[in-house]
C-alpha atoms as a PDB file:
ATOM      1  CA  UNK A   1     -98.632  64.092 143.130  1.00  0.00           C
ATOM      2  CA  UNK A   2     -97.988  63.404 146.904  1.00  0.00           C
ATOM      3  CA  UNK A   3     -95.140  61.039 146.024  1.00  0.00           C
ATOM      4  CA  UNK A   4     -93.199  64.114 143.999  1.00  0.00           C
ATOM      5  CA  UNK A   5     -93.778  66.535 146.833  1.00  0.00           C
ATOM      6  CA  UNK A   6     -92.150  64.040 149.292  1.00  0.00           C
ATOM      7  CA  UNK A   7     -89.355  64.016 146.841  1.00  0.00           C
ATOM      8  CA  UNK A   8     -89.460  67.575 146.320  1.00  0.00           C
ATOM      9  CA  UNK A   9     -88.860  67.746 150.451  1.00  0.00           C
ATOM     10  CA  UNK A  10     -86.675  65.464 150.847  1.00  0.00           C
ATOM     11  CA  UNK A  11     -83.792  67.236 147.694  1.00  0.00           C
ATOM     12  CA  UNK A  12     -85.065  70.569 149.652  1.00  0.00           C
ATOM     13  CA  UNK A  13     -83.866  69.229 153.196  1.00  0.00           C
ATOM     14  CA  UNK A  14     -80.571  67.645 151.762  1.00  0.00           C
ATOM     15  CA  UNK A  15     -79.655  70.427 149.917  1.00  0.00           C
ATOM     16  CA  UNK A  16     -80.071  72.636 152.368  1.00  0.00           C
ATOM     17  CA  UNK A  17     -78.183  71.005 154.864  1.00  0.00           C
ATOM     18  CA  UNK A  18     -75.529  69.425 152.422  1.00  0.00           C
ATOM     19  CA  UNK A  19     -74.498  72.151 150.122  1.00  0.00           C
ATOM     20  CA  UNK A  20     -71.186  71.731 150.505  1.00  0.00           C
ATOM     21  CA  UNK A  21     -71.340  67.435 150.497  1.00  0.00           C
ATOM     22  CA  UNK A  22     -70.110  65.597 147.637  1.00  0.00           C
ATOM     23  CA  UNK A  23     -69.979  67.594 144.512  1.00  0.00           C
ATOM     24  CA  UNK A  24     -69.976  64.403 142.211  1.00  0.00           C
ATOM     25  CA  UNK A  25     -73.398  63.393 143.783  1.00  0.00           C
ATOM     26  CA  UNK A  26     -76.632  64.540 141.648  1.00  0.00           C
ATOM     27  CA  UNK A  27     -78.857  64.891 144.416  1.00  0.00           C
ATOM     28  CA  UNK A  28     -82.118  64.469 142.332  1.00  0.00           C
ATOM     29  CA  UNK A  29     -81.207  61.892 140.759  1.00  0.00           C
ATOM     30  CA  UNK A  30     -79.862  59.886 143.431  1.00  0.00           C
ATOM     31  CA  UNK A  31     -83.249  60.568 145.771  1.00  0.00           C
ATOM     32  CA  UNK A  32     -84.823  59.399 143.076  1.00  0.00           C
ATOM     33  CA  UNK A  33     -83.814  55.864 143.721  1.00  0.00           C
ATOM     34  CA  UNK A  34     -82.577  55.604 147.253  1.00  0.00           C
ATOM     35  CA  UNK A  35     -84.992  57.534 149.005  1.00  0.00           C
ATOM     36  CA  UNK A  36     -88.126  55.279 148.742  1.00  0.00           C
ATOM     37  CA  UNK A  37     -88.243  53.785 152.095  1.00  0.00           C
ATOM     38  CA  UNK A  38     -86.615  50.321 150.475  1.00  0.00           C
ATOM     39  CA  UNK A  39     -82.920  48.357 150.211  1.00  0.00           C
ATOM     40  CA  UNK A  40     -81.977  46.866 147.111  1.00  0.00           C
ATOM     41  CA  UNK A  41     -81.294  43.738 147.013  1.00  0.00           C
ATOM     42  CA  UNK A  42     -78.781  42.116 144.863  1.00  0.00           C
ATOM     43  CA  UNK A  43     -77.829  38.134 144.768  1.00  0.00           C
ATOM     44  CA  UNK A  44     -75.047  36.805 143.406  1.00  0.00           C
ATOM     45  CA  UNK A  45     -73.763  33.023 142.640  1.00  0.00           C
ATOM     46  CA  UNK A  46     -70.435  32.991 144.536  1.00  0.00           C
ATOM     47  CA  UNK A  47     -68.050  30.974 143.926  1.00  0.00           C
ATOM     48  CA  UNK A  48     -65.696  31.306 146.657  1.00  0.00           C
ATOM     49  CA  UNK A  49     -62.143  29.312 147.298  1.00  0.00           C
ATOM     50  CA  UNK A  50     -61.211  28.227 150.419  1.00  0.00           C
ATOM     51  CA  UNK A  51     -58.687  25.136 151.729  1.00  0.00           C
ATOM     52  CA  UNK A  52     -57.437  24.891 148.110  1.00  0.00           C
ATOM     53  CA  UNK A  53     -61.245  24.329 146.044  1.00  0.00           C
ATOM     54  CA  UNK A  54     -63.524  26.284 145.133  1.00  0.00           C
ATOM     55  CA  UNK A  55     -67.178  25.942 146.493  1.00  0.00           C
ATOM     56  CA  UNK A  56     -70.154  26.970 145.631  1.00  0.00           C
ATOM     57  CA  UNK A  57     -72.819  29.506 147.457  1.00  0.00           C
ATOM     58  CA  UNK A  58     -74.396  32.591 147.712  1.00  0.00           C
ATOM     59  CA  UNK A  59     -74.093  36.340 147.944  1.00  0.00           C
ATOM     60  CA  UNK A  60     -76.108  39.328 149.021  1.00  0.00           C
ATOM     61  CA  UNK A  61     -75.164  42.682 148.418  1.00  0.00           C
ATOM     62  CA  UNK A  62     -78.115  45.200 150.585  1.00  0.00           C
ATOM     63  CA  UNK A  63     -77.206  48.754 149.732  1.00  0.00           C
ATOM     64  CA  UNK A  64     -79.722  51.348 151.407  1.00  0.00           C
ATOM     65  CA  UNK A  65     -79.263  54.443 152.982  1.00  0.00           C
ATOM     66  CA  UNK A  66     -79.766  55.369 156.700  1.00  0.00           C
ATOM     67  CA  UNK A  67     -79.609  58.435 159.301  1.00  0.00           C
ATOM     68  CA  UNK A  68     -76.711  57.379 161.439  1.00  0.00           C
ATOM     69  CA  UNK A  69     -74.736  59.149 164.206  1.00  0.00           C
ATOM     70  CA  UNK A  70     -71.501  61.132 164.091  1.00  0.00           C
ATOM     71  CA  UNK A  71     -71.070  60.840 167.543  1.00  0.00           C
ATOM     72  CA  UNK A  72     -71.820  57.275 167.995  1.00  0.00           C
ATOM     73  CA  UNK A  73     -71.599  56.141 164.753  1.00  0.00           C
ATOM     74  CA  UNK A  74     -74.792  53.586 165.074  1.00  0.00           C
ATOM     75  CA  UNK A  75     -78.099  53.912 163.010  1.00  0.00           C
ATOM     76  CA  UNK A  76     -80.417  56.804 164.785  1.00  0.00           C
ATOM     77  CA  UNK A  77     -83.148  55.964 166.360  1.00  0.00           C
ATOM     78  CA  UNK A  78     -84.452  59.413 165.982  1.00  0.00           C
ATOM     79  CA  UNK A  79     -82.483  61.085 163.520  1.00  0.00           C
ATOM     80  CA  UNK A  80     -85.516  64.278 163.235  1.00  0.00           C
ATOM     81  CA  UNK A  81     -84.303  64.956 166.902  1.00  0.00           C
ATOM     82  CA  UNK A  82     -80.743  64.515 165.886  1.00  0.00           C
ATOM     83  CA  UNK A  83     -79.752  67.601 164.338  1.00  0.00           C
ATOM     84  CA  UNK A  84     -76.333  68.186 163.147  1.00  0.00           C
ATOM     85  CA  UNK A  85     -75.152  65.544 165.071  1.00  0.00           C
ATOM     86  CA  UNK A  86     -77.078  63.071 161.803  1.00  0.00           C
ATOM     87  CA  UNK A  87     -74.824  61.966 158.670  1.00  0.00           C
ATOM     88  CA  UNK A  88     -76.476  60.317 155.849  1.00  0.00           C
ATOM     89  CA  UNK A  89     -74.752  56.756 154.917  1.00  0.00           C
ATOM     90  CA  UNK A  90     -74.725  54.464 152.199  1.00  0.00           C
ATOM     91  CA  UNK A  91     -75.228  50.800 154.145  1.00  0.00           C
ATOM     92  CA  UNK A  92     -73.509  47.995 152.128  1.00  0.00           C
ATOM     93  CA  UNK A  93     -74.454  44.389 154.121  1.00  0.00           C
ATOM     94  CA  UNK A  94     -72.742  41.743 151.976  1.00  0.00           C
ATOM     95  CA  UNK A  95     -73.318  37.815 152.888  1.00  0.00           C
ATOM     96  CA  UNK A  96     -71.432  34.634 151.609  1.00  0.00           C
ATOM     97  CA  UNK A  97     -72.909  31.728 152.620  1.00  0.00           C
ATOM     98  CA  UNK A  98     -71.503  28.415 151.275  1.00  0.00           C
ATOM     99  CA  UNK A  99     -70.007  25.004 152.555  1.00  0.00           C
ATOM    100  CA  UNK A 100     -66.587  23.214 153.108  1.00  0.00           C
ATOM    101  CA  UNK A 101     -67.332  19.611 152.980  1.00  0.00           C
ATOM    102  CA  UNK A 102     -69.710  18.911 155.990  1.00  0.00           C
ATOM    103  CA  UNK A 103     -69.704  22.614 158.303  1.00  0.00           C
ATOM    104  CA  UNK A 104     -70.931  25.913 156.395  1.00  0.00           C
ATOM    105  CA  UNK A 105     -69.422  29.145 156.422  1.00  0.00           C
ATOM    106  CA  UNK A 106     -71.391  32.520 157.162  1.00  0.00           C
ATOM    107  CA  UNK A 107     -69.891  35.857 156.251  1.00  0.00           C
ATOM    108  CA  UNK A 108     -70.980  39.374 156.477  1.00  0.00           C
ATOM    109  CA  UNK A 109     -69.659  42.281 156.018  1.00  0.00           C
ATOM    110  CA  UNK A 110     -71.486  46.160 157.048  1.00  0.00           C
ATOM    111  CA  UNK A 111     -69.912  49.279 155.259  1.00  0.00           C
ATOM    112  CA  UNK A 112     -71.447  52.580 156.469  1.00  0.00           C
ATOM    113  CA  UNK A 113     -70.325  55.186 153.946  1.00  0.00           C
ATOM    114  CA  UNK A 114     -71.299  59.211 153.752  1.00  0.00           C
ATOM    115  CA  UNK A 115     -73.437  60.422 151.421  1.00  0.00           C
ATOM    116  CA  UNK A 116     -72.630  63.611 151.505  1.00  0.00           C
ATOM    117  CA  UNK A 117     -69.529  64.349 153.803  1.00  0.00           C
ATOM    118  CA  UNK A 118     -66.198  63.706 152.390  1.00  0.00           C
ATOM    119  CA  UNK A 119     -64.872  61.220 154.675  1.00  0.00           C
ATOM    120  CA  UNK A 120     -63.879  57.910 154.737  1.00  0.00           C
ATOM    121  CA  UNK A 121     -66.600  55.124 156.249  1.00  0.00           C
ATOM    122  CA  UNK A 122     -67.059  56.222 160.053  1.00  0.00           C
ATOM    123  CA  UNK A 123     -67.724  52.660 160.738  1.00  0.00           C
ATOM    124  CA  UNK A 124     -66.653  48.739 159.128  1.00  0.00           C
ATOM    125  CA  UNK A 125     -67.130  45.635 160.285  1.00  0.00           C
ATOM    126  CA  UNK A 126     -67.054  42.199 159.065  1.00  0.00           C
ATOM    127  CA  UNK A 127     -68.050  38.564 160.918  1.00  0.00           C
ATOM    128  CA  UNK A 128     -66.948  34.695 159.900  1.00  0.00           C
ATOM    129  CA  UNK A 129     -68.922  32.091 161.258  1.00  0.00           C
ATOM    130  CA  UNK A 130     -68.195  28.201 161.097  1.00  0.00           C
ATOM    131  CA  UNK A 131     -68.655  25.309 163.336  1.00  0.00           C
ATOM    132  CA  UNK A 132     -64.863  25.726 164.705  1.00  0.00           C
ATOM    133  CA  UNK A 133     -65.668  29.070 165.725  1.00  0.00           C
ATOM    134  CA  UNK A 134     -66.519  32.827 165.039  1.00  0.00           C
ATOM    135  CA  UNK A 135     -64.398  36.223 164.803  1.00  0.00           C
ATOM    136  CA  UNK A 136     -65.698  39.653 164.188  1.00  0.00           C
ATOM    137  CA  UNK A 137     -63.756  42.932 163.122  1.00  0.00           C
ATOM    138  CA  UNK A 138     -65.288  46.023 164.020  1.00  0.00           C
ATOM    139  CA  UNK A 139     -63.028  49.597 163.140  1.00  0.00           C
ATOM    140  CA  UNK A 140     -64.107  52.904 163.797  1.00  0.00           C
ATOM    141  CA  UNK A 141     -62.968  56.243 162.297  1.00  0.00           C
ATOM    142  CA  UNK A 142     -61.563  58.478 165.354  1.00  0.00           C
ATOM    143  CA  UNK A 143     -59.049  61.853 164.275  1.00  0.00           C
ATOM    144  CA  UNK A 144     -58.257  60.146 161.153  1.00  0.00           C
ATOM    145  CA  UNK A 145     -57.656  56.792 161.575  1.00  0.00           C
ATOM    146  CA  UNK A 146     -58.996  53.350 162.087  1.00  0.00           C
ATOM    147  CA  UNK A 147     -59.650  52.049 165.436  1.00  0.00           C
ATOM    148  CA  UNK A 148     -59.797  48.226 165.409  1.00  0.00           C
ATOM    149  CA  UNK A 149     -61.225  45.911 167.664  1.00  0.00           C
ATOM    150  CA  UNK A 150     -60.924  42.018 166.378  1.00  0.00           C
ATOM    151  CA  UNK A 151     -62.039  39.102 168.470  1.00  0.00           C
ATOM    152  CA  UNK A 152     -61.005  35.575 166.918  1.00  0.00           C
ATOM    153  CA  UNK A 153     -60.895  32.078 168.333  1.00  0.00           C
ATOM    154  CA  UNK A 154     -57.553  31.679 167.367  1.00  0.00           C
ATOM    155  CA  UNK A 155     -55.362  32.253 170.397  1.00  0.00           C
ATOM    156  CA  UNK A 156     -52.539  33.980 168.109  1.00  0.00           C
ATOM    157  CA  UNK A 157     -55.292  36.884 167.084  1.00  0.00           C
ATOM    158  CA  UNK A 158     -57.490  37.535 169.382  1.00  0.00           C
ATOM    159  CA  UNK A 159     -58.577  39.739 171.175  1.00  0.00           C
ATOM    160  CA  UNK A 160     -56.702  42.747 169.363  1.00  0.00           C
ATOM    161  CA  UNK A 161     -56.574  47.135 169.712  1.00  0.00           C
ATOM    162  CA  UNK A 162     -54.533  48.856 166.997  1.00  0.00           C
ATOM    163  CA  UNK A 163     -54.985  51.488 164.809  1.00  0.00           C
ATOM    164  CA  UNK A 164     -54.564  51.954 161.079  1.00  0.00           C
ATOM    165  CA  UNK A 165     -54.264  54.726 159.223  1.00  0.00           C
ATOM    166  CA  UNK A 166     -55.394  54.186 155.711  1.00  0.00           C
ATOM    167  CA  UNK A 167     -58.659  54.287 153.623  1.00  0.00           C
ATOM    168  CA  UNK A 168     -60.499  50.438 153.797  1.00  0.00           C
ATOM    169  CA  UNK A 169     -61.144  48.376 150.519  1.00  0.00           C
ATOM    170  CA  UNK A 170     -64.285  47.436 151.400  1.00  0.00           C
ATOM    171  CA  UNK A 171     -65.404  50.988 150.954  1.00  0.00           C
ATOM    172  CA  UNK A 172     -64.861  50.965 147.654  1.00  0.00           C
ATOM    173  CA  UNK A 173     -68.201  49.090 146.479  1.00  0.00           C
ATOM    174  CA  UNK A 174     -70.362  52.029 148.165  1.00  0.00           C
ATOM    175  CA  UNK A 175     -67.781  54.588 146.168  1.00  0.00           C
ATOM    176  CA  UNK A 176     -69.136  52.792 143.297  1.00  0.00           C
ATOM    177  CA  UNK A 177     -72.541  53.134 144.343  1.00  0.00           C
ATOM    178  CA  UNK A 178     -72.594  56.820 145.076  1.00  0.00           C
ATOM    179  CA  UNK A 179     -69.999  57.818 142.112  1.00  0.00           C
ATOM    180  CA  UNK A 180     -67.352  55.930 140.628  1.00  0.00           C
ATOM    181  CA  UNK A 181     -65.476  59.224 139.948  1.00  0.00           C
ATOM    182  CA  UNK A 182     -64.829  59.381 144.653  1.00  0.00           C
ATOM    183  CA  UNK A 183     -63.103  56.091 144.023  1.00  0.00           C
ATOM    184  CA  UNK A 184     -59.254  57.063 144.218  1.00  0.00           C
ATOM    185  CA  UNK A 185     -56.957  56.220 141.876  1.00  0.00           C
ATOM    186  CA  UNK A 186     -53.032  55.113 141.635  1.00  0.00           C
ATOM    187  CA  UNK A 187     -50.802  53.985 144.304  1.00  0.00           C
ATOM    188  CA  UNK A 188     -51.874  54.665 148.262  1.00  0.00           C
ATOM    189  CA  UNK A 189     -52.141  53.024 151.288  1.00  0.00           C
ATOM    190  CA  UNK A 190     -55.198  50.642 151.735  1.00  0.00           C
ATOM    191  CA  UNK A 191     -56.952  48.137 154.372  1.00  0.00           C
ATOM    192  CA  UNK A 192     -57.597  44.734 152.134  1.00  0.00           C
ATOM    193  CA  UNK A 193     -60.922  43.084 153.080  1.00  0.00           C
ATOM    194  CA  UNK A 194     -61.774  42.570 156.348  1.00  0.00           C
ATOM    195  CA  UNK A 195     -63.370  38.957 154.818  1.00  0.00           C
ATOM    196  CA  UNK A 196     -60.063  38.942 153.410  1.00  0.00           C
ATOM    197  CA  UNK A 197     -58.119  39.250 156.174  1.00  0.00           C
ATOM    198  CA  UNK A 198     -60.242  36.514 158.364  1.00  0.00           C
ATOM    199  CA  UNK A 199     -59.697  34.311 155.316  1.00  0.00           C
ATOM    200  CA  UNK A 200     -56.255  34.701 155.348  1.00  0.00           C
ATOM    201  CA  UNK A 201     -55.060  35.422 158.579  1.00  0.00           C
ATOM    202  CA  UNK A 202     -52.886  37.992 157.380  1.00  0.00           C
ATOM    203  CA  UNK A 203     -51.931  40.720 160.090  1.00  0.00           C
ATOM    204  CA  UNK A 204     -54.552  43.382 159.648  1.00  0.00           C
ATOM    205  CA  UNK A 205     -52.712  46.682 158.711  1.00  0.00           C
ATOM    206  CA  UNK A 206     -51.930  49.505 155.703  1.00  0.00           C
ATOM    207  CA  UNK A 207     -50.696  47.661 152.201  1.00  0.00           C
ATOM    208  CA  UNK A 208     -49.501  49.261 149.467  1.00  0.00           C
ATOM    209  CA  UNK A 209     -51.932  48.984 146.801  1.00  0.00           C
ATOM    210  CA  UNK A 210     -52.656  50.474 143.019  1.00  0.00           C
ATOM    211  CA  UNK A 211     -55.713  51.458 142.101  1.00  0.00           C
ATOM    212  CA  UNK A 212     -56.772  51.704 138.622  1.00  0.00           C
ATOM    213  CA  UNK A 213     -60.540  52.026 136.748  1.00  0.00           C
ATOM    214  CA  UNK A 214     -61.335  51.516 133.102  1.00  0.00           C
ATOM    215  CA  UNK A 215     -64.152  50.867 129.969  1.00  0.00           C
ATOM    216  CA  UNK A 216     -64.868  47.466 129.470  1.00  0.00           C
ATOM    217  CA  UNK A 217     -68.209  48.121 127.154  1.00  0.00           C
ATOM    218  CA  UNK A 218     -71.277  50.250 126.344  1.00  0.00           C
ATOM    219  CA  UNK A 219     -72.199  51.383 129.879  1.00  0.00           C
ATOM    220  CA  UNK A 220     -69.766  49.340 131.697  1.00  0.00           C
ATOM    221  CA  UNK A 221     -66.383  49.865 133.720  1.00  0.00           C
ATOM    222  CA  UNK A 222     -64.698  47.955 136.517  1.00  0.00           C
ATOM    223  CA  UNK A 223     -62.123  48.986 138.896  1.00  0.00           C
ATOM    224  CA  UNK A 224     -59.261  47.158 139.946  1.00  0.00           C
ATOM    225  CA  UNK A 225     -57.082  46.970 143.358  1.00  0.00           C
ATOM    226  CA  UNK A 226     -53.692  45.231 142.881  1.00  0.00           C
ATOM    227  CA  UNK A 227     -51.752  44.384 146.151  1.00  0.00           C
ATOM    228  CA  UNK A 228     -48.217  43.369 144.608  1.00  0.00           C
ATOM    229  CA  UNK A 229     -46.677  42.621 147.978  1.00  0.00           C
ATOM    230  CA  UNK A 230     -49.600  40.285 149.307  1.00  0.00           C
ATOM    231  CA  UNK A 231     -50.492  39.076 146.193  1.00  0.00           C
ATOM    232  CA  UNK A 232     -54.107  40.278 146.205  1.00  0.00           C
ATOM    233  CA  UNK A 233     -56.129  41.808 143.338  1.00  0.00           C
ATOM    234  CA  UNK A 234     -60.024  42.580 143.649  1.00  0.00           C
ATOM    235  CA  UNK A 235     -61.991  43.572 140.057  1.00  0.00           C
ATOM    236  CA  UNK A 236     -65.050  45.063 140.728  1.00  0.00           C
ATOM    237  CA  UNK A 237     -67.242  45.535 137.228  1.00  0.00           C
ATOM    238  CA  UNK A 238     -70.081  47.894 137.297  1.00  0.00           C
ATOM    239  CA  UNK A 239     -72.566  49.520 134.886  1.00  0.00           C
ATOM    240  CA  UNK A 240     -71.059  53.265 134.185  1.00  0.00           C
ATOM    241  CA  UNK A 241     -74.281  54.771 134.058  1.00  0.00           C
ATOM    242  CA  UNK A 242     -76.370  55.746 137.286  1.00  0.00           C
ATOM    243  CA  UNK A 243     -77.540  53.891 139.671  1.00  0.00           C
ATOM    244  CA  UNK A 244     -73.739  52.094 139.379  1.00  0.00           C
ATOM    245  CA  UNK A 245     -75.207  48.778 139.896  1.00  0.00           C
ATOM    246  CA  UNK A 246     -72.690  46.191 141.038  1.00  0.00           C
ATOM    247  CA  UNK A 247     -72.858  42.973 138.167  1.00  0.00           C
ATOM    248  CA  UNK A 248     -69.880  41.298 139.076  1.00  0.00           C
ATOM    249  CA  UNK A 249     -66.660  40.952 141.331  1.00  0.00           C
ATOM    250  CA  UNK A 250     -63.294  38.600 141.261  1.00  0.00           C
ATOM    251  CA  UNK A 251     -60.944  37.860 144.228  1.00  0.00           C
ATOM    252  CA  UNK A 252     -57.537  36.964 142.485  1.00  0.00           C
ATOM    253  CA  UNK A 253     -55.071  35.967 145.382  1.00  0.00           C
ATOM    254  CA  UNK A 254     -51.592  34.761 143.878  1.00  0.00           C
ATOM    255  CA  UNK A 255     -49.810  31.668 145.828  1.00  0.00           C
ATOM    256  CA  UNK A 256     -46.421  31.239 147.034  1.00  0.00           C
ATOM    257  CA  UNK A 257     -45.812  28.598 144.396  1.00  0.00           C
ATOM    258  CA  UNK A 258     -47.231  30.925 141.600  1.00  0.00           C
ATOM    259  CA  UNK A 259     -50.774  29.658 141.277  1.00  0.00           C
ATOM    260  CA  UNK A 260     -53.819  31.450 141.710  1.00  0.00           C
ATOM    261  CA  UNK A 261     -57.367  31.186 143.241  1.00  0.00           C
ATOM    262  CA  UNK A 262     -60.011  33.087 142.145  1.00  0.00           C
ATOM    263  CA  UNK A 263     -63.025  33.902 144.019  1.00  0.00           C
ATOM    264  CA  UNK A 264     -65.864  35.314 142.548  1.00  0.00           C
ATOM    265  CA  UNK A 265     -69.335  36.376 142.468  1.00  0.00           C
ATOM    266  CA  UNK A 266     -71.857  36.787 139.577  1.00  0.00           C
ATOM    267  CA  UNK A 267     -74.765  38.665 140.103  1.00  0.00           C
ATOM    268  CA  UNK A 268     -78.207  36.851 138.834  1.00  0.00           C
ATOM    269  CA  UNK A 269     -81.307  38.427 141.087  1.00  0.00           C
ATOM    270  CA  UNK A 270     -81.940  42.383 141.988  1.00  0.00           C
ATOM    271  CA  UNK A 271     -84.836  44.010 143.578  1.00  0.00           C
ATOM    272  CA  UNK A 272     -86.064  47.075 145.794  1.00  0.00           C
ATOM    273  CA  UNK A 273     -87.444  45.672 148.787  1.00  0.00           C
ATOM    274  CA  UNK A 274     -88.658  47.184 151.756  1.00  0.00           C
ATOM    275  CA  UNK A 275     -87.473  43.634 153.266  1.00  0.00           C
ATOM    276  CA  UNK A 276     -87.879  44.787 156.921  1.00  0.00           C
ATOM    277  CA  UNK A 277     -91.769  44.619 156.439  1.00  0.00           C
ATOM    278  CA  UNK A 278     -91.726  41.005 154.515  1.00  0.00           C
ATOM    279  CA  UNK A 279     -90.730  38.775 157.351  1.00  0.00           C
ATOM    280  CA  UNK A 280     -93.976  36.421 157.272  1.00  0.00           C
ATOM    281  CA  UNK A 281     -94.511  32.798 156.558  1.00  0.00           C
ATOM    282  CA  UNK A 282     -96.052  34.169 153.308  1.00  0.00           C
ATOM    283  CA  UNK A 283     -93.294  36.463 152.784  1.00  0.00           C
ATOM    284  CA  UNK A 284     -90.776  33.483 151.892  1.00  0.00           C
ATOM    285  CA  UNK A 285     -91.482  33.143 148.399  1.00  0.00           C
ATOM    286  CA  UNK A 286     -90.294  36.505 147.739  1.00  0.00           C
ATOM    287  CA  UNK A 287     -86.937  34.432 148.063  1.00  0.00           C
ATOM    288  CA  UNK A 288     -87.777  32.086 145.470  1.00  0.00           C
ATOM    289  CA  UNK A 289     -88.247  35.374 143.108  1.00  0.00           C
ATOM    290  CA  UNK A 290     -84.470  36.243 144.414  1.00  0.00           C
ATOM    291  CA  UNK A 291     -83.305  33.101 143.288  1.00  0.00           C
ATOM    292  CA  UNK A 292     -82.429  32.568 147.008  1.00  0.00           C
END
């Protein structure tokens, strides 16, 4: 009984102060599953190309939603003290983790998406870590438009300012999450992945890119993003019934010579985890149930 008045507090206080949010969002039935204090995890076998073979590793997508700041568009500390200055935000943190011959690689990504407001995600970044160095992306929504930082080893990229006006890729996997119907469709301007970009080295800017969504089952759908001019396509398959869950995704980039790569990742493991109060020596076989 305690547990469905919390709930019953919780639709009360976003509904009051988000009436006019996302109309595609069922607020009951989203607090249902993302407000109970816990992330869900999801793990996926990756298999991810990179200097012409593909390798084999690992990858976490942790959606959960936080209280985060318009203003400084960081998690709040105290968002009850906050007022109107407080957004909710679906939180995407996706890792890769996997090795090229003897060094590993270390990705992550952070997507901060509204819940509610109808804006693109305030706030992106993305990191690459290796033993020949690291580079970080961080862009931040100001009037509009992307403000990007980047910071690279490479002496041809970093450091870099610019701004981009454009909606980001990445934010398409929380789209999913909160509704497949916000996810745009047809031709616009879009930011490929940040993981993308560090991959590829590709000048970070606006590409013209197609988006397009579809059945593939009972219950399922993907959505596909098809850069003709960079020779990028991203599938993203999804169950079409709430909560969305992400099963599987495919990185299709075409060569110069006409050959692909294909990078993908297979999901195997979910959970709901309250994973910021498991970080004991006991706590580690909670991995080994994650397949991690």
């Amino acid at each position: 009984m305690k547990n469905l008045f919390n709930l019953g507090l919780i639709l009360f206080i976003f509904s009051s102060c988000n009436s006019t949010g996302r109309k595609a969002i069922d607020e009951e039935q989203f607090a249902s599953h993302w407000y109970q204090g816990k992330a869900e995890i999801n793990v996926f076998d990756l298999k991810q190309m990179r200097y012409g073979e593909e390798r084999e590793g690992e990858a976490v997508m942790i959606f959960v939603t936080e209280d985060f700041s318009k203003r400084k568009q960081v998690k709040l500390d105290d968002p009850a003290g906050t007022g109107k200055g407080a957004m909710k935000v679906m939180k995407l943190n996706m890792t890769r983790d996997f090795v090229t011959g003897v060094y590993p690689y270390n990705t992550m990504l952070s997507v901060f998406t509204p819940v509610y407001d109808e804006l693109n995600s305030p706030k992106i970044t993305a990191s690459v870590t290796e033993w020949c160095g690291q580079s970080f992306v961080q862009m931040n929504s100001r009037n509009n438009k992307y403000l990007v930082k980047l910071f690279s080893y490479f002496e041809s990229e970093g450091d870099q300012e610019l701004s981009i006006s454009a909606m980001a890729e990445d934010e398409i996997f929380n789209l999913i999450r909160l509704n497949p119907d916000l996810v745009p469709t047809g031709r616009l301007k879009l930011i490929p992945s940040l993981i993308y970009n560090r991959f590829s080295h590709h000048p970070l800017g606006a590409e013209s890119a197609n988006i397009s969504k579809r059945k593939t089952g009972s219950n399922q759908a993907e959505v596909e993003v098809t850069y003709e001019e960079i020779g990028r396509k991203l599938l993203i398959r999804y169950m079409d019934a709430f909560p969305y869950e992400i099963m599987s995704w495919e990185e299709i980039q075409i060569k110069e010579d006409g050959t692909s790569e294909v990078t993908s990742g297979v999901r195997t493991n979910v959970q709901m985890l309250d994973y910021w109060k498991t970080n004991t020596l006991k706590d580690e076989s909670i991995r080994k149930n994650l397949g991690l």
